[in-house]
N, C-alpha and C. Protein backbone atom coordinates (compact mmCIF):
# COMPACT_ATOMS: atom_id res chain seq x y z
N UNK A 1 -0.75 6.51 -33.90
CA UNK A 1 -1.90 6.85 -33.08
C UNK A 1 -2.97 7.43 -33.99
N UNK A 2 -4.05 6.61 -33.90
CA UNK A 2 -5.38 7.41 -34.72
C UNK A 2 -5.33 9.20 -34.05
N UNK A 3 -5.93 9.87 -35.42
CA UNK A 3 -5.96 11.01 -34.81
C UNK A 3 -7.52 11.63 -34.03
N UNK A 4 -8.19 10.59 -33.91
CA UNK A 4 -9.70 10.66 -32.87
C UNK A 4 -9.29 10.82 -31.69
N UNK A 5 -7.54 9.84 -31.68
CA UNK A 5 -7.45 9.63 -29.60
C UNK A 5 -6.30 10.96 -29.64
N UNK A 6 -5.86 11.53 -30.73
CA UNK A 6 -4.94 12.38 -30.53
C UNK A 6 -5.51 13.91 -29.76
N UNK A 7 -6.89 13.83 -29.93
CA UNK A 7 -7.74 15.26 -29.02
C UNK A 7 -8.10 14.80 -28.40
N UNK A 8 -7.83 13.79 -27.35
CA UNK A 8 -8.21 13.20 -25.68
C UNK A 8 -7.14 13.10 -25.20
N UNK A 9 -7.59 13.50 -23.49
CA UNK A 9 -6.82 13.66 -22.66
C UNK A 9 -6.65 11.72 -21.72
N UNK A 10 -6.26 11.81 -21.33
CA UNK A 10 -6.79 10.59 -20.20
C UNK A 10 -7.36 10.97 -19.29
N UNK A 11 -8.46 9.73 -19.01
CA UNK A 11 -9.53 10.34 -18.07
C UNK A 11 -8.95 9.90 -16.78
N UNK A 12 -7.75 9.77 -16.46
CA UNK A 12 -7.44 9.51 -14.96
C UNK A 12 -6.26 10.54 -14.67
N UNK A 13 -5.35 10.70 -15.70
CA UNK A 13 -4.36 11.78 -15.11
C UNK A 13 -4.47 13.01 -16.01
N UNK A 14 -5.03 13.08 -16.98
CA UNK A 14 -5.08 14.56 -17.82
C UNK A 14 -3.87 14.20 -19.05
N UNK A 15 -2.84 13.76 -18.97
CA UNK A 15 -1.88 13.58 -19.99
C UNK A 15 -2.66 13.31 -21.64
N UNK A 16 -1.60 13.03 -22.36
CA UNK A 16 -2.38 12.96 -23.66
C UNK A 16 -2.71 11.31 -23.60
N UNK A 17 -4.37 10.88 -24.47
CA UNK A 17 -4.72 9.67 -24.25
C UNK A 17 -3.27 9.09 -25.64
N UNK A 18 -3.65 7.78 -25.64
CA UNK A 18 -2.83 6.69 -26.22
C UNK A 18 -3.46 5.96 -26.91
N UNK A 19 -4.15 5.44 -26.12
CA UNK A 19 -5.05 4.38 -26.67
C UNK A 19 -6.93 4.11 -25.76
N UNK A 20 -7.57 3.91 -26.46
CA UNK A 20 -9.01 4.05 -25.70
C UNK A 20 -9.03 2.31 -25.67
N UNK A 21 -9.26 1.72 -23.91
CA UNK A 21 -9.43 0.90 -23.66
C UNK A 21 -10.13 0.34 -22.36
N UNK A 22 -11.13 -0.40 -22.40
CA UNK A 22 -12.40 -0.27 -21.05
C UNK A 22 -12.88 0.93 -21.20
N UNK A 23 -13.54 1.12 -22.52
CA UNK A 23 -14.57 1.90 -22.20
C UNK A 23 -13.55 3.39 -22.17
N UNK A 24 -12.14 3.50 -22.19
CA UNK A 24 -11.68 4.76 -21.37
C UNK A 24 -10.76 4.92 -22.22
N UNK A 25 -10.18 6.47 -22.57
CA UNK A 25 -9.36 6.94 -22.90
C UNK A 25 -8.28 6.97 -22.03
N UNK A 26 -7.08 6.25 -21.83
CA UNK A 26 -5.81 5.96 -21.36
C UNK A 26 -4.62 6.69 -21.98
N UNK A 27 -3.63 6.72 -21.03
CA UNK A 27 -2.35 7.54 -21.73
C UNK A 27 -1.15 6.02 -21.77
N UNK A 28 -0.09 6.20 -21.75
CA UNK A 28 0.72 4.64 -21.39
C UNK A 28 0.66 4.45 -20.03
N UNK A 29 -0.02 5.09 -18.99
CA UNK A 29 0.88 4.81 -17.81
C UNK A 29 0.00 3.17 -17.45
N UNK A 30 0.82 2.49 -16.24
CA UNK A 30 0.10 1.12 -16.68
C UNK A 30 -0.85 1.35 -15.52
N UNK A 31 -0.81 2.43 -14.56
CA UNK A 31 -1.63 2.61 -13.42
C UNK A 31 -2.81 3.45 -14.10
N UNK A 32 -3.14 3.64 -15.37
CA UNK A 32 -4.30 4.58 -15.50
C UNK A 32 -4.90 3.07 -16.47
N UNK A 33 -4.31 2.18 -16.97
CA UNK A 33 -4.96 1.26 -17.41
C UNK A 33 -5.49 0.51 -16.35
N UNK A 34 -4.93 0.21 -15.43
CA UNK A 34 -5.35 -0.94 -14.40
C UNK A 34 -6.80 -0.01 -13.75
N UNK A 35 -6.97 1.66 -13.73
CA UNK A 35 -7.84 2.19 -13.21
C UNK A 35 -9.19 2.12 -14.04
N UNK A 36 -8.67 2.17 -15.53
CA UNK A 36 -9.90 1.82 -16.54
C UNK A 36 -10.52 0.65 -16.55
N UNK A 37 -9.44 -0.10 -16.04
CA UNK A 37 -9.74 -2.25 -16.17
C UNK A 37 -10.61 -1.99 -14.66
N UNK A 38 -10.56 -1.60 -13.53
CA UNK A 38 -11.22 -1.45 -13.00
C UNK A 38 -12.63 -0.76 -12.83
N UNK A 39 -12.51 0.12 -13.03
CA UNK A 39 -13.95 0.84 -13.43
C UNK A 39 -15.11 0.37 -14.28
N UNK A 40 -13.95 -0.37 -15.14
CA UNK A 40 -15.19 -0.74 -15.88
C UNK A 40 -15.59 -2.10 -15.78
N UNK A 41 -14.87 -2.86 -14.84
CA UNK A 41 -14.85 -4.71 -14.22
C UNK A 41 -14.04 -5.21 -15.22
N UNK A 42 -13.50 -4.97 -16.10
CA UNK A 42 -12.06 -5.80 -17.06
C UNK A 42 -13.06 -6.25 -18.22
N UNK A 43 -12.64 -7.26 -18.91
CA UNK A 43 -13.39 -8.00 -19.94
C UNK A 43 -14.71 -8.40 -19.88
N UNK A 44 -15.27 -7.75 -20.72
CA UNK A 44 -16.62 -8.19 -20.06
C UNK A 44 -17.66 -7.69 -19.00
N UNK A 45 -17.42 -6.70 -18.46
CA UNK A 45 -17.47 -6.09 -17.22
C UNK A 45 -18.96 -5.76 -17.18
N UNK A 46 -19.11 -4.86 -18.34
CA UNK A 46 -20.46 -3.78 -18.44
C UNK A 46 -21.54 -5.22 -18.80
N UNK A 47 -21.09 -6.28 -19.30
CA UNK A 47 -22.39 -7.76 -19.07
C UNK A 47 -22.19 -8.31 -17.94
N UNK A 48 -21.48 -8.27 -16.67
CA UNK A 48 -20.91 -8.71 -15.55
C UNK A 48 -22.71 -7.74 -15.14
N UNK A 49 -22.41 -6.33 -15.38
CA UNK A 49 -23.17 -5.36 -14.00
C UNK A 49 -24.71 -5.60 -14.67
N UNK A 50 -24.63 -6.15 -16.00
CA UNK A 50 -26.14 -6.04 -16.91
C UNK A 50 -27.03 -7.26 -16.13
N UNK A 51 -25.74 -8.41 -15.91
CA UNK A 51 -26.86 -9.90 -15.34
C UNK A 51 -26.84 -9.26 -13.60
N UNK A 52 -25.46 -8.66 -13.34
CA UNK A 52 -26.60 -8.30 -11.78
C UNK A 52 -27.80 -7.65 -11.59
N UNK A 53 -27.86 -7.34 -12.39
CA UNK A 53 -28.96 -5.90 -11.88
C UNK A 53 -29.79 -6.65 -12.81
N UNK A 54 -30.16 -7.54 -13.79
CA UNK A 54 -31.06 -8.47 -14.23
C UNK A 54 -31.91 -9.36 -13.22
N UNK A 55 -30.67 -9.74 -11.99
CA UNK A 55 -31.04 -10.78 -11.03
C UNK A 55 -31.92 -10.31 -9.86
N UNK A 56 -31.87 -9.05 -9.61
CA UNK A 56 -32.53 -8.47 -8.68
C UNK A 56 -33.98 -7.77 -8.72
């Protein structure tokens, strides 16, 4: 584990992070990843919300 993610918490349950992924500091659980893959729309996500809000 890099020691950058070793002073983060996870931003969904507080535990120690693991790995930073979507945008989010995650711990292993697979329900705080699926909450990061959500938040942030999965792959790609943050150009997903850039062309909506382009279109309007």
């Amino acid at each position: 584990m890099s020691d950058w993610i070793e002073k983060e918490k996870c931003q969904f349950c507080g535990k120690q992070a693991k790995r930073f992924m979507f945008a989010a500091f995650v711990c292993e659980s697979e329900e705080c990843l699926e909450e990061a893959r959500k938040e942030r729309g999965g792959p790609g996500g943050h150009q997903a919300k850039k062309w909506a809000l382009e279109k309007e």
